[in-house]
N, C-alpha and C. Protein backbone atom coordinates (compact mmCIF):
# COMPACT_ATOMS: atom_id res chain seq x y z
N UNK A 1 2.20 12.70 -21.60
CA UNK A 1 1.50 12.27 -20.40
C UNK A 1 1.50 10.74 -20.36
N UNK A 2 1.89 10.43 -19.24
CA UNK A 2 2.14 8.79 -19.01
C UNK A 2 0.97 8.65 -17.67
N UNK A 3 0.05 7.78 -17.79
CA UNK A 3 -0.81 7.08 -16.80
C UNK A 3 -0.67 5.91 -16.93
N UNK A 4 -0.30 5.15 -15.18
CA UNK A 4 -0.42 3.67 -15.45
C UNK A 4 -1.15 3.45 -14.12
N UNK A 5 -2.15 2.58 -14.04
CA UNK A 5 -2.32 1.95 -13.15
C UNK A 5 -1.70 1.04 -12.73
N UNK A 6 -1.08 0.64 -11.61
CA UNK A 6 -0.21 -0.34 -10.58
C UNK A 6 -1.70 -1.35 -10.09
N UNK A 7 -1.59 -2.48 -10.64
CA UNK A 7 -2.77 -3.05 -9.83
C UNK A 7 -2.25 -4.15 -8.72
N UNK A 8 -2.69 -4.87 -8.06
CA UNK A 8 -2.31 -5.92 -7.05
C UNK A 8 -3.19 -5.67 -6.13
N UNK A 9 -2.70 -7.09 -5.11
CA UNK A 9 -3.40 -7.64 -3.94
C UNK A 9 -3.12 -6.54 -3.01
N UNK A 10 -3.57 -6.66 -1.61
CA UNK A 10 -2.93 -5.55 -0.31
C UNK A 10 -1.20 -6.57 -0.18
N UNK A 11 -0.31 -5.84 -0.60
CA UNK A 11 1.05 -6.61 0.05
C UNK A 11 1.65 -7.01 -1.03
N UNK A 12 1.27 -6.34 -2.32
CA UNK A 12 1.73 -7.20 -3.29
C UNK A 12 2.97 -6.03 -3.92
N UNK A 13 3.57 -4.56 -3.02
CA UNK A 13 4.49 -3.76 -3.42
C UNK A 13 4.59 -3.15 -4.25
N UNK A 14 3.29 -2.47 -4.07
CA UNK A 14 2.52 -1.48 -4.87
C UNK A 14 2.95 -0.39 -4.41
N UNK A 15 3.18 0.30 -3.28
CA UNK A 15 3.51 1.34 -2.64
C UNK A 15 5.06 1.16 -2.81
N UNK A 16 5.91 0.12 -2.61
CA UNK A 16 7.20 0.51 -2.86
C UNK A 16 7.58 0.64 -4.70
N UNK A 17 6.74 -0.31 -5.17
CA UNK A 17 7.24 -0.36 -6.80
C UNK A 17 6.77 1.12 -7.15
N UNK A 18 5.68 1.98 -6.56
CA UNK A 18 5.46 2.91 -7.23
C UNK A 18 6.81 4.23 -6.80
N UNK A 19 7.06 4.30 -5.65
CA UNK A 19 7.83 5.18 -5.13
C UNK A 19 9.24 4.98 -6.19
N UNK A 20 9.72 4.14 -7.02
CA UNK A 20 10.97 3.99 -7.83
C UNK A 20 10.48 4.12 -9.04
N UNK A 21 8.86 4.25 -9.33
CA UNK A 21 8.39 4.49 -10.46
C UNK A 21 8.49 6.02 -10.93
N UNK A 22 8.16 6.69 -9.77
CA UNK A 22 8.26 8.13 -9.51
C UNK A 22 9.24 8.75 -9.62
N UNK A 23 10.50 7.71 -8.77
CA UNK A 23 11.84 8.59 -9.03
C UNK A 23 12.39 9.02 -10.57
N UNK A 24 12.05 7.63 -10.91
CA UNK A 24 12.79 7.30 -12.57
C UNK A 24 11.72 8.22 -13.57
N UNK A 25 10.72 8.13 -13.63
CA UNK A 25 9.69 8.50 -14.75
C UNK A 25 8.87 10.34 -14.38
N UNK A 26 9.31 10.98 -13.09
CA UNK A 26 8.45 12.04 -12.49
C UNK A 26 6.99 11.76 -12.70
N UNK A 27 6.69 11.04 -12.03
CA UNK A 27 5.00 10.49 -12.29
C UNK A 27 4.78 11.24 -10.65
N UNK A 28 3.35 11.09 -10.89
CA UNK A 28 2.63 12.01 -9.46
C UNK A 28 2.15 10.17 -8.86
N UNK A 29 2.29 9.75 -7.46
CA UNK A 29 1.85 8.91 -7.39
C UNK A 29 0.11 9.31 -6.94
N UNK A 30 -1.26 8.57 -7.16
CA UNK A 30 -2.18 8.54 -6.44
C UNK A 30 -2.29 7.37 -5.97
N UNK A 31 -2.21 7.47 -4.53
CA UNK A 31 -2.92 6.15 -3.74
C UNK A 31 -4.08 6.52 -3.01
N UNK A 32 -5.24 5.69 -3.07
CA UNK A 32 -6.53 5.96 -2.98
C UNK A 32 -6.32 5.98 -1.01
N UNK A 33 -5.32 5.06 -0.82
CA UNK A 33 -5.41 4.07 0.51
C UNK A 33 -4.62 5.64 1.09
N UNK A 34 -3.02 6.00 0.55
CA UNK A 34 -2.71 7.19 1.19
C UNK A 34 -3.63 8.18 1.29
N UNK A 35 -4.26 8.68 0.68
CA UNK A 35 -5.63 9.71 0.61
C UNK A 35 -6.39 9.52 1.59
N UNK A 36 -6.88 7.84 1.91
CA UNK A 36 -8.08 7.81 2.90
C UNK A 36 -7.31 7.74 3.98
N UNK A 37 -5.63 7.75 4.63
CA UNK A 37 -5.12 8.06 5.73
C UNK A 37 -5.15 9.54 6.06
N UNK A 38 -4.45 10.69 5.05
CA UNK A 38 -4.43 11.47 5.32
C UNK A 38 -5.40 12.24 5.90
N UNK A 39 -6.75 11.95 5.41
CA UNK A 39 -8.00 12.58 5.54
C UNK A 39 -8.12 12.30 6.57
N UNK A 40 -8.03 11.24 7.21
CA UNK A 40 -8.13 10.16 8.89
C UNK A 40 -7.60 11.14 9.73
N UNK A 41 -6.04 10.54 9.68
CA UNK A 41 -5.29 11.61 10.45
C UNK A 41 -5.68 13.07 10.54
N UNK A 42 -6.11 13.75 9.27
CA UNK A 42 -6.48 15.22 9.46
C UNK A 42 -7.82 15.71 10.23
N UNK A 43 -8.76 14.24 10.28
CA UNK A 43 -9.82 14.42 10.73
C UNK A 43 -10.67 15.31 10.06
N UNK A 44 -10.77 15.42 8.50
CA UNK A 44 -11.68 15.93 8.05
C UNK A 44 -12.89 15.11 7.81
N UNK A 45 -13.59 16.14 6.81
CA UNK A 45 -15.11 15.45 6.66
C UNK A 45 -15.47 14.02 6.25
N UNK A 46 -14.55 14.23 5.29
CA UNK A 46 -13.64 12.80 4.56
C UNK A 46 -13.51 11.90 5.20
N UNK A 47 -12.87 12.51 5.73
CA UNK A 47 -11.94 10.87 6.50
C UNK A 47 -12.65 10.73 7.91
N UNK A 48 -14.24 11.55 8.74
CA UNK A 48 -14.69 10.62 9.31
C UNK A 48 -15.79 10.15 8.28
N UNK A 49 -16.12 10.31 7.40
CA UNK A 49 -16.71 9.42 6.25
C UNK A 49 -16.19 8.18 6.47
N UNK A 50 -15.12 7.90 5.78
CA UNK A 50 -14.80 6.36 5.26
C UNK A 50 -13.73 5.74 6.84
N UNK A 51 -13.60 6.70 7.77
CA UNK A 51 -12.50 6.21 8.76
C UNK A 51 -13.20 4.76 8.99
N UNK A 52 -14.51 4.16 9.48
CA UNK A 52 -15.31 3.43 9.89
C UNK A 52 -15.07 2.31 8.57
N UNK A 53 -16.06 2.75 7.36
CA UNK A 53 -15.79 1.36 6.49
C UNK A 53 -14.31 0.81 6.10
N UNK A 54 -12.76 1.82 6.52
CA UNK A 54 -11.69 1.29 6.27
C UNK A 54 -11.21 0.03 7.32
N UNK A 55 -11.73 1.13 8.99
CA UNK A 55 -11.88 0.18 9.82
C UNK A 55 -12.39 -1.59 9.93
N UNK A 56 -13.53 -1.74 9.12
CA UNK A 56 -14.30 -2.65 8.67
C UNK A 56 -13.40 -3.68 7.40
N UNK A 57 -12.57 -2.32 7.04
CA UNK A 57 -12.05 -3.75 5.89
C UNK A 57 -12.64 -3.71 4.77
N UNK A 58 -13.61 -3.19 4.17
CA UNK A 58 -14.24 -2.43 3.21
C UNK A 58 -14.06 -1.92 2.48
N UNK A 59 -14.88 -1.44 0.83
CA UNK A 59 -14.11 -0.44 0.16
C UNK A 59 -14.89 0.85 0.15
N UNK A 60 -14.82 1.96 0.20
CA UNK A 60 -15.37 3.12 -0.11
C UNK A 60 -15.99 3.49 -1.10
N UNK A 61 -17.46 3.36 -0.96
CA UNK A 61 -17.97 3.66 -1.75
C UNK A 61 -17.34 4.40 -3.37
N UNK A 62 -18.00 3.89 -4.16
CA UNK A 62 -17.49 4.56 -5.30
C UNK A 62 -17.31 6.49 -5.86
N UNK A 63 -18.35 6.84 -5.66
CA UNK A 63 -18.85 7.99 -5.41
C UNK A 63 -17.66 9.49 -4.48
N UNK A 64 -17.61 8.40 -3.48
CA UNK A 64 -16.64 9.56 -2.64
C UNK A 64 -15.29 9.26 -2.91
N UNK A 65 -14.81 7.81 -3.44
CA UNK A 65 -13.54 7.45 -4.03
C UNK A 65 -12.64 8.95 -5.28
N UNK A 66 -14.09 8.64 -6.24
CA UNK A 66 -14.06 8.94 -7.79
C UNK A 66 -13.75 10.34 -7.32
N UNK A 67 -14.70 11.32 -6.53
CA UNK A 67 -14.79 12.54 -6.29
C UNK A 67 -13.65 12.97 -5.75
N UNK A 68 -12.67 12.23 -4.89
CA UNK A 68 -11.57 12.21 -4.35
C UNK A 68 -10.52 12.50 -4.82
N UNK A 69 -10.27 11.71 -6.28
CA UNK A 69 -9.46 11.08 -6.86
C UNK A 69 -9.05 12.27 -7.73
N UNK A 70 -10.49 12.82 -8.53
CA UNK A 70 -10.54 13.90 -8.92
C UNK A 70 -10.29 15.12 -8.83
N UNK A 71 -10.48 15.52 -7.24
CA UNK A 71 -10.11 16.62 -7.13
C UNK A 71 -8.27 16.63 -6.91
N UNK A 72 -7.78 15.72 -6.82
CA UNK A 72 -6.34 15.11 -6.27
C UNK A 72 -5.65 15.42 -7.81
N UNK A 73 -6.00 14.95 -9.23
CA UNK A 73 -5.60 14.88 -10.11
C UNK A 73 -5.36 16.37 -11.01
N UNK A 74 -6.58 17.15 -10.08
CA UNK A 74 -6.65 18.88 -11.01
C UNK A 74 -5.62 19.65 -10.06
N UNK A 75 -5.38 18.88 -9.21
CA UNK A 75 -4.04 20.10 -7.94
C UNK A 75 -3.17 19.72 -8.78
N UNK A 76 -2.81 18.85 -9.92
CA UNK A 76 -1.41 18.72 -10.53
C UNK A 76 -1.96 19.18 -12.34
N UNK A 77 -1.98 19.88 -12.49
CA UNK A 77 -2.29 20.52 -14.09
C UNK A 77 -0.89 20.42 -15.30
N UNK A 78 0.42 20.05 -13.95
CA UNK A 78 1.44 20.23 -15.21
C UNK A 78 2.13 18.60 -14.93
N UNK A 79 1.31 18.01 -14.56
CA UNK A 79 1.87 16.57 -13.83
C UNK A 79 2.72 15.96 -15.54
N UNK A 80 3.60 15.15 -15.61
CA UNK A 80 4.02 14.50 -16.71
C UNK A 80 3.12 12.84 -16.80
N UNK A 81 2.48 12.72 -15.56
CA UNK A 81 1.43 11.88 -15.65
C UNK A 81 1.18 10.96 -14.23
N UNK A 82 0.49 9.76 -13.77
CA UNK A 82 0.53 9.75 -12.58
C UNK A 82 0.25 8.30 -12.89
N UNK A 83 0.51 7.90 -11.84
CA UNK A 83 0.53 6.25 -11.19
C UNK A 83 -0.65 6.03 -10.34
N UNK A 84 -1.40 5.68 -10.48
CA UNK A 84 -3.17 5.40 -10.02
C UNK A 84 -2.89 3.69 -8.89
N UNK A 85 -2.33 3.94 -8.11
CA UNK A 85 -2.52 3.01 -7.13
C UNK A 85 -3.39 2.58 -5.66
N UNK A 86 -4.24 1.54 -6.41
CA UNK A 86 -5.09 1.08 -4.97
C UNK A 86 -6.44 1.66 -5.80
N UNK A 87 -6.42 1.85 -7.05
CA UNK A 87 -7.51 2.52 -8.04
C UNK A 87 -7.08 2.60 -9.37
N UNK A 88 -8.61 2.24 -9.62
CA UNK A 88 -9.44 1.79 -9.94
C UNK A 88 -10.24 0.05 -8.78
N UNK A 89 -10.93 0.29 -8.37
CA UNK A 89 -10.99 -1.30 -7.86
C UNK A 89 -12.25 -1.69 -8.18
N UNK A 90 -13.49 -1.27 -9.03
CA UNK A 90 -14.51 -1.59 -9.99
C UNK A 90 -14.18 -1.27 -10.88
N UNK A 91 -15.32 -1.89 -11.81
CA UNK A 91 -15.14 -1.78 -13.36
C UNK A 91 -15.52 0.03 -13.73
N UNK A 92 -17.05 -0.07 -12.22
CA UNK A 92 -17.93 1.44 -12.32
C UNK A 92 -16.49 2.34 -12.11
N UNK A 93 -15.33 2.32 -11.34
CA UNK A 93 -14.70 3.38 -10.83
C UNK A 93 -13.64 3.32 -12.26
N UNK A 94 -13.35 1.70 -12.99
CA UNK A 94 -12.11 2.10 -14.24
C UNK A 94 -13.04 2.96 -15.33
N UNK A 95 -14.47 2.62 -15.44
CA UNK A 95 -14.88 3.74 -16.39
C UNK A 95 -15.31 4.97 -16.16
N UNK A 96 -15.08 5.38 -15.02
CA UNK A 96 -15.15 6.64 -14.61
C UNK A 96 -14.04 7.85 -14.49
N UNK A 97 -13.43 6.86 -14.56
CA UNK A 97 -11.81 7.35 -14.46
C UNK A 97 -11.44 7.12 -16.35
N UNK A 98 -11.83 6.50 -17.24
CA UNK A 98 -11.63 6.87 -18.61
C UNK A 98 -12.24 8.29 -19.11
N UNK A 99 -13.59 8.25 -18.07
CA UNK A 99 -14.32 9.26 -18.90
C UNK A 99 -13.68 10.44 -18.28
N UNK A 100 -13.26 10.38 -17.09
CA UNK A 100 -12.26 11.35 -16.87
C UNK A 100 -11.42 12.16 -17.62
N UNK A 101 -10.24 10.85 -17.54
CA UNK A 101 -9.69 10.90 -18.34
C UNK A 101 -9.20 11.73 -19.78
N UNK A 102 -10.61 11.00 -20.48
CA UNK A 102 -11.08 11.50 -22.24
C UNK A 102 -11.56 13.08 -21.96
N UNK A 103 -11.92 13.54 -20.76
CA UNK A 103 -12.57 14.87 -20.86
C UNK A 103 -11.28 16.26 -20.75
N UNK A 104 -10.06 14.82 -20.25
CA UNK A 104 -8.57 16.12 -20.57
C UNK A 104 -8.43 15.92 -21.37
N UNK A 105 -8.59 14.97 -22.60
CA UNK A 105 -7.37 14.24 -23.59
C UNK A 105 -6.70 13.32 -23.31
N UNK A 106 -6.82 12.67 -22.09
CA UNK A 106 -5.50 11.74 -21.67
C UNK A 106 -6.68 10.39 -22.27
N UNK A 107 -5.95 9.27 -21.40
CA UNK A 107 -6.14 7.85 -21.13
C UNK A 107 -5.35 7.14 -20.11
N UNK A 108 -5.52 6.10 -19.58
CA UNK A 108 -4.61 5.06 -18.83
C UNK A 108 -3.98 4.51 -20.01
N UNK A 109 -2.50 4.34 -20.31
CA UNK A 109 -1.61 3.99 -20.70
C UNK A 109 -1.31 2.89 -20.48
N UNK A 110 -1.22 2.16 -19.51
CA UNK A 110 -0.80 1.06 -19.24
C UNK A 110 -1.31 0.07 -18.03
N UNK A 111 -1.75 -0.67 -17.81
CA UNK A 111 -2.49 -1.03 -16.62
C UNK A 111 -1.25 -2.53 -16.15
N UNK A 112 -0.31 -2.25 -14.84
CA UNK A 112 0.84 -3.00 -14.18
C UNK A 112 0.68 -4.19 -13.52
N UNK A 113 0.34 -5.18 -13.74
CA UNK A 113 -0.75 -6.29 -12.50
C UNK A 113 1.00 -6.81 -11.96
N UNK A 114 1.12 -6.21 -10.86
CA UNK A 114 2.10 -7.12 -9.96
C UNK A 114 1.28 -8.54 -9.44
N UNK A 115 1.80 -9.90 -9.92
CA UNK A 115 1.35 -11.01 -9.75
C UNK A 115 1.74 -11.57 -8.42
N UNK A 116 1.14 -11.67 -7.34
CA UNK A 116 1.37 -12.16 -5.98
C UNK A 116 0.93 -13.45 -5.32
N UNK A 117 1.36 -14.29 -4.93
CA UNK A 117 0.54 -15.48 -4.42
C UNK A 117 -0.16 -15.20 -3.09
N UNK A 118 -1.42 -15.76 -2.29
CA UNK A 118 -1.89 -15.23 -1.58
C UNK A 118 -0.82 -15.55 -0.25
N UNK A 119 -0.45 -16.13 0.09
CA UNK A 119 0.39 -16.66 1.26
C UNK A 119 1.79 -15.42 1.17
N UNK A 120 1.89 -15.64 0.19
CA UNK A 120 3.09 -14.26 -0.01
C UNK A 120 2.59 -12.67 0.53
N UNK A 121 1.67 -13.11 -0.26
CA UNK A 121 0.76 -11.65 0.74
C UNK A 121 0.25 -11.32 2.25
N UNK A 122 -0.13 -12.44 2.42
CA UNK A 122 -0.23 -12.60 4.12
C UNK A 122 1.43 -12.67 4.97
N UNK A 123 2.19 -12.71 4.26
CA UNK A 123 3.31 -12.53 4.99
C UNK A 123 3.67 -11.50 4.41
N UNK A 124 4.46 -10.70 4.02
CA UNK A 124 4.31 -9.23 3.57
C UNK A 124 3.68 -8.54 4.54
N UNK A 125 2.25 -9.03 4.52
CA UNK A 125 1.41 -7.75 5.23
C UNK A 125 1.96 -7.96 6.50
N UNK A 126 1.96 -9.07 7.34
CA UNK A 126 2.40 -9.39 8.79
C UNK A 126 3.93 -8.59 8.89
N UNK A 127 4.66 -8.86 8.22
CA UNK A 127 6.29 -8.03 8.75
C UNK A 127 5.75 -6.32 8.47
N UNK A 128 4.67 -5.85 7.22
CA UNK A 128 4.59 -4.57 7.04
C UNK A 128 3.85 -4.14 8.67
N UNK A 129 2.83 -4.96 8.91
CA UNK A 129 1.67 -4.46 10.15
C UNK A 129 2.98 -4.36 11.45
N UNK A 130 3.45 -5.32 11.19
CA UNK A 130 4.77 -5.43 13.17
C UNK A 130 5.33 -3.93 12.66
N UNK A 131 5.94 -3.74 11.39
CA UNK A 131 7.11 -2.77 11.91
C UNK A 131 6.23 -1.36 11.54
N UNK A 132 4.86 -1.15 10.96
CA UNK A 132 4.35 0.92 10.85
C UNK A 132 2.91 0.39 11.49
N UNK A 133 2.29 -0.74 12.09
CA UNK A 133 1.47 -0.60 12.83
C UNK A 133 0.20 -0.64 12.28
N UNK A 134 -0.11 -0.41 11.05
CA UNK A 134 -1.12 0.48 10.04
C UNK A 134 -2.55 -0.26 10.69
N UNK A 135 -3.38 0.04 10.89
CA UNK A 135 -4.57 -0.63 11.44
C UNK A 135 -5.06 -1.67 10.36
N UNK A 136 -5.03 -0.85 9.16
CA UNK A 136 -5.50 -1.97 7.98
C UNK A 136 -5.17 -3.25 7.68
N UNK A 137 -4.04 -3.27 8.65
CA UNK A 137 -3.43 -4.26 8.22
C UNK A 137 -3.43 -5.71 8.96
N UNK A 138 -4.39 -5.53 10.40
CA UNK A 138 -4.91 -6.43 11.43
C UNK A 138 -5.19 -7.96 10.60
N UNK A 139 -5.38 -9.18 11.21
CA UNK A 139 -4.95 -10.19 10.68
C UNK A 139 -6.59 -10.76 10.35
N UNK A 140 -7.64 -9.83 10.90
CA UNK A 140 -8.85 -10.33 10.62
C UNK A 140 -9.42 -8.98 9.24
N UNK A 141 -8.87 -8.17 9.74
CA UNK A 141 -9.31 -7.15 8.74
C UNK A 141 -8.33 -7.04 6.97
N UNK A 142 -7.29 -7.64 7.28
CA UNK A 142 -5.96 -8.13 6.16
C UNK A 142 -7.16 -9.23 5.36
N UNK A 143 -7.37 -10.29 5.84
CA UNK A 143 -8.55 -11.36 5.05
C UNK A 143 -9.59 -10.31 4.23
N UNK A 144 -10.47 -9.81 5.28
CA UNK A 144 -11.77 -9.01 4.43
C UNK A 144 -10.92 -8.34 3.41
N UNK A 145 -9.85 -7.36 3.52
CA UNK A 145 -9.27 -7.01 1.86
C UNK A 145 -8.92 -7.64 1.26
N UNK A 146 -7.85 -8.93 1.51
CA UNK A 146 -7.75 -10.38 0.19
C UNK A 146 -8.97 -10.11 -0.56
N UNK A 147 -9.66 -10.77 0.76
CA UNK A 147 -11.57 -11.23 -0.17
C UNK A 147 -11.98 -9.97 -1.15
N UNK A 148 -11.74 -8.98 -0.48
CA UNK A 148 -12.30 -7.83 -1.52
C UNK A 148 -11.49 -8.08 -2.83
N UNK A 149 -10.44 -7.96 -2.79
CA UNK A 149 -9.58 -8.13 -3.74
C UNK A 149 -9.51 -9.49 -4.63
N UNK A 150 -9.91 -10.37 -4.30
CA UNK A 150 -10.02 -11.83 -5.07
C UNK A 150 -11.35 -11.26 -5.35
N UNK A 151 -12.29 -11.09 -5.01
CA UNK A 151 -13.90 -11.43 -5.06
C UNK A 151 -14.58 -10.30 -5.80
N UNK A 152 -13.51 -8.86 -6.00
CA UNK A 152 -14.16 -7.29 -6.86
C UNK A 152 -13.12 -6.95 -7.55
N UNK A 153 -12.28 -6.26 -6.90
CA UNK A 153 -11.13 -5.67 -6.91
C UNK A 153 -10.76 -6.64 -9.09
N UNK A 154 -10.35 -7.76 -8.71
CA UNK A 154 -9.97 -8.62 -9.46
C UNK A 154 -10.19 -8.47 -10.98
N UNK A 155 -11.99 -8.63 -10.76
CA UNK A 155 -12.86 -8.15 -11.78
C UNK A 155 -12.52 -6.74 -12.80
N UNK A 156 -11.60 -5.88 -12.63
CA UNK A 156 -11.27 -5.11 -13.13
C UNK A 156 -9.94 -5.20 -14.40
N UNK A 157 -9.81 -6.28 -14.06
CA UNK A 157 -8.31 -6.43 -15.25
C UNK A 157 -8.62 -7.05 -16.41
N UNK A 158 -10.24 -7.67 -16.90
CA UNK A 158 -11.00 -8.15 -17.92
C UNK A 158 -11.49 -6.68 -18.50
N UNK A 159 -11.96 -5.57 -18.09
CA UNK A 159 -11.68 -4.42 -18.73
C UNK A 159 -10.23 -3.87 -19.32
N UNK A 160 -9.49 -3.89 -18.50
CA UNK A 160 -8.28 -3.32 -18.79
C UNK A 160 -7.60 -4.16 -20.15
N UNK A 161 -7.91 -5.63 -19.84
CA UNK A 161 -7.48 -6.73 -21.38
C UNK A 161 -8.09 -6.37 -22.57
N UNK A 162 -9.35 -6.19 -22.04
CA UNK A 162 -10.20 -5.49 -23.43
C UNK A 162 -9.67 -4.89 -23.97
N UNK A 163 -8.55 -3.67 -23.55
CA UNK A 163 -8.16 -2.71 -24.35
C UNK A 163 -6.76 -2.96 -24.63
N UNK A 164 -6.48 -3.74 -24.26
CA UNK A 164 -4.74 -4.47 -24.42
C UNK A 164 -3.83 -3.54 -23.66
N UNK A 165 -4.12 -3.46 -22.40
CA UNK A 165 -3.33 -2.56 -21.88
C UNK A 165 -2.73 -3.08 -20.55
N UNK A 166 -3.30 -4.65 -20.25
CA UNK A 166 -2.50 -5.13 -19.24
C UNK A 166 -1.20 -6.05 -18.99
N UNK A 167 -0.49 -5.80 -18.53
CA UNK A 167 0.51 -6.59 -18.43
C UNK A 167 1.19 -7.35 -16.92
N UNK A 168 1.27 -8.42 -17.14
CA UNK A 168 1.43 -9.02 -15.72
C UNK A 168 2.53 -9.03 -15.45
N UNK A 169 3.12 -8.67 -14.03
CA UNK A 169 5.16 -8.94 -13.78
C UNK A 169 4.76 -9.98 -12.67
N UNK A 170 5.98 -10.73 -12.51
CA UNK A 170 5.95 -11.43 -11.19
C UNK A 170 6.10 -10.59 -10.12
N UNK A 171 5.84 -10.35 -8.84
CA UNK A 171 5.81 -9.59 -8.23
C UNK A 171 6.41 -9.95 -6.98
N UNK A 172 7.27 -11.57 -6.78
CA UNK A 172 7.45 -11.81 -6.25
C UNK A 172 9.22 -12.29 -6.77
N UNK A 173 10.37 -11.88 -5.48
CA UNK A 173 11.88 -11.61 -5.88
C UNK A 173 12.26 -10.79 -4.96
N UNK A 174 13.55 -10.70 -5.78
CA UNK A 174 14.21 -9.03 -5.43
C UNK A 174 12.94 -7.86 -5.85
N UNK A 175 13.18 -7.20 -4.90
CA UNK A 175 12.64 -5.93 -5.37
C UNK A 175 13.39 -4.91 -6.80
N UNK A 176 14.45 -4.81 -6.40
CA UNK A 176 14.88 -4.05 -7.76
C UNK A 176 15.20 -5.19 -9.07
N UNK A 177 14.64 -6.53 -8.73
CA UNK A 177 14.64 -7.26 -10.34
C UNK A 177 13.02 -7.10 -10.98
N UNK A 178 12.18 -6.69 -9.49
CA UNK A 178 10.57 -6.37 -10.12
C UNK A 178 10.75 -5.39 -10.51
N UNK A 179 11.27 -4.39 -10.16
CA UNK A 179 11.36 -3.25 -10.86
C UNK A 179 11.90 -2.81 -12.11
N UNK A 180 13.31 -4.03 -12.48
CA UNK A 180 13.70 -3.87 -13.57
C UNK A 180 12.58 -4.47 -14.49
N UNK A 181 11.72 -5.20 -14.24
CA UNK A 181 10.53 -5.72 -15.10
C UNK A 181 9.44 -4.69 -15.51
N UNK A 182 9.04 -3.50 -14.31
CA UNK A 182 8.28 -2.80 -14.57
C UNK A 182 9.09 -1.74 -15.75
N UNK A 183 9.95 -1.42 -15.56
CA UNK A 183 10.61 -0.17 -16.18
C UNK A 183 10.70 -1.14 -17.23
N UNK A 184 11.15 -2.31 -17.84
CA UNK A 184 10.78 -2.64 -18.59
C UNK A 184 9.46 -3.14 -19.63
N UNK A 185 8.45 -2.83 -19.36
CA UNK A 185 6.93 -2.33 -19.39
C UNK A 185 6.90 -0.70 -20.05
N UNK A 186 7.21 -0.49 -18.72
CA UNK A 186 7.15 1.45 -19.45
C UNK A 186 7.92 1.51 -20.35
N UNK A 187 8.92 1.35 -20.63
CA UNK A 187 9.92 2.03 -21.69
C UNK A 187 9.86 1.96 -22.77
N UNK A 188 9.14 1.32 -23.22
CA UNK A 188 8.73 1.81 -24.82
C UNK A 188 7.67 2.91 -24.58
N UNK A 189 7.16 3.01 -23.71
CA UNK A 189 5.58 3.73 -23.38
C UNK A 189 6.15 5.52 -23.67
N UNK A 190 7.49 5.62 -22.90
CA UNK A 190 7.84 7.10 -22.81
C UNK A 190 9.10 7.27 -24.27
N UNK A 191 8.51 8.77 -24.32
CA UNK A 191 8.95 8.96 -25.76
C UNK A 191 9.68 9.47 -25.28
C-alpha cells in the first residue's frame, strides 16, 4: 500500500501530476475539490451543504470533509493505495486521516509539496478558468483560496516534516520533467 499526499497551492498541477501518478503507480486518486463537484452537480445532500461555502472561496468544514473522505476510501478495499489531493488542509484533518489510517494498518507514505510561486499560480488558474470555466476559479474567489492556502492550508507541512515525510519538487517547467521528479520521490517508496 502506497499513500501520498500531493500538496500545493490552487494551480500548482496537482490534478494533472496526479492523473500520471495513477497511470504509472495504479493509485486511486482522492480529490477533496473533485468530490465537492460531483456532489454539486449531483445535487445531493452534500453538495447543497458545501455548494455555498465553495462558492465563497472557503474551506469545508472539517467534519463533513473527513466523513467524506472516508466513506470514498472504504468503496476501494483492494486499492494498491491512493493519492490524497486537495487533503489534508489542517493539521485537525492530517491527524484524522493518520488515525484513520492506523485503524487499517496503513499510513501516509509520503507527503509531495509541488513548490509554486504565487504569480505562477494566478496565471495557471486564469488560462485553467478561460478554457473549463470552473466557478472556483473566478479572479476574486481564486485570491480567497491563495489566502486560504498561504494563511491554513500551509500550516500542514510542519506536521508532515515532523515525521520526515515531506519532500519538495519544483513545480514549475515542463510538465513531464515535474513528473520525472515526482516518480523520482516514489521510487524507492514501491517495492
Amino acid at each position: 500500500m502506497l499513500n501520498i499526499v500531493l500538496f500545493g497551492p490552487p494551480g500548482a498541477g496537482k490534478g494533472t501530476q496526479s492523473e500520471r501518478l495513477i497511470e504509472k503507480y495504479g493509485l486511486i486518486h482522492l480529490s477533496t475539490g473533485d468530490m465537492f463537484r460531483m456532489h454539486i452537480s449531483n445535487d445531493t445532500e452534500l453538495g447543497k451543504q458545501v455548494k455555498q461555502i465553495l462558492a465563497d472561496g472557503m474551506l469545508v468544514p472539517d467534519s463533513i470533509t473527513i466523513d467524506m473522505l472516508e466513506e470514498e476510501v472504504s468503496q476501494h478495499p483492494n486499492a494498491k493505495g491512493f493519492i490524497f489531493d486537495g487533503f489534508p488542509r489542517t493539521v485537525a484533518q492530517a491527524e484524522a486521516l493518520d488515525a484513520y489510517l492506523a485503524g487499517k494498518g496503513q499510513q501516509i507514505d509520503m507527503v509531495l509539496q509541488l513548490d509554486v510561486p504565487e504569480e505562477t499560480i494566478k496565471e495557471r488558474i486564469e488560462l485553467r478558468r478561460q478554457s473549463s470555466g470552473r466557478a472556483d476559479d473566478d479572479a476574486e474567489k481564486l485570491l480567497k483560496r491563495i489566502d486560504e492556502y498561504f494563511s491554513k492550508t500551509i500550516h500542514v507541512l510542519p506536521y508532515y516534516k515532523d515525521q520526515q515525510k515531506v519532500t519538495t519538487i519544483n513545480g514549475v517547467g515542463e510538465i513531464d520533467a515535474i513528473s520525472d521528479l515526482l516518480y523520482a520521490s516514489i521510487d524507492p517508496h514501491v517495492a
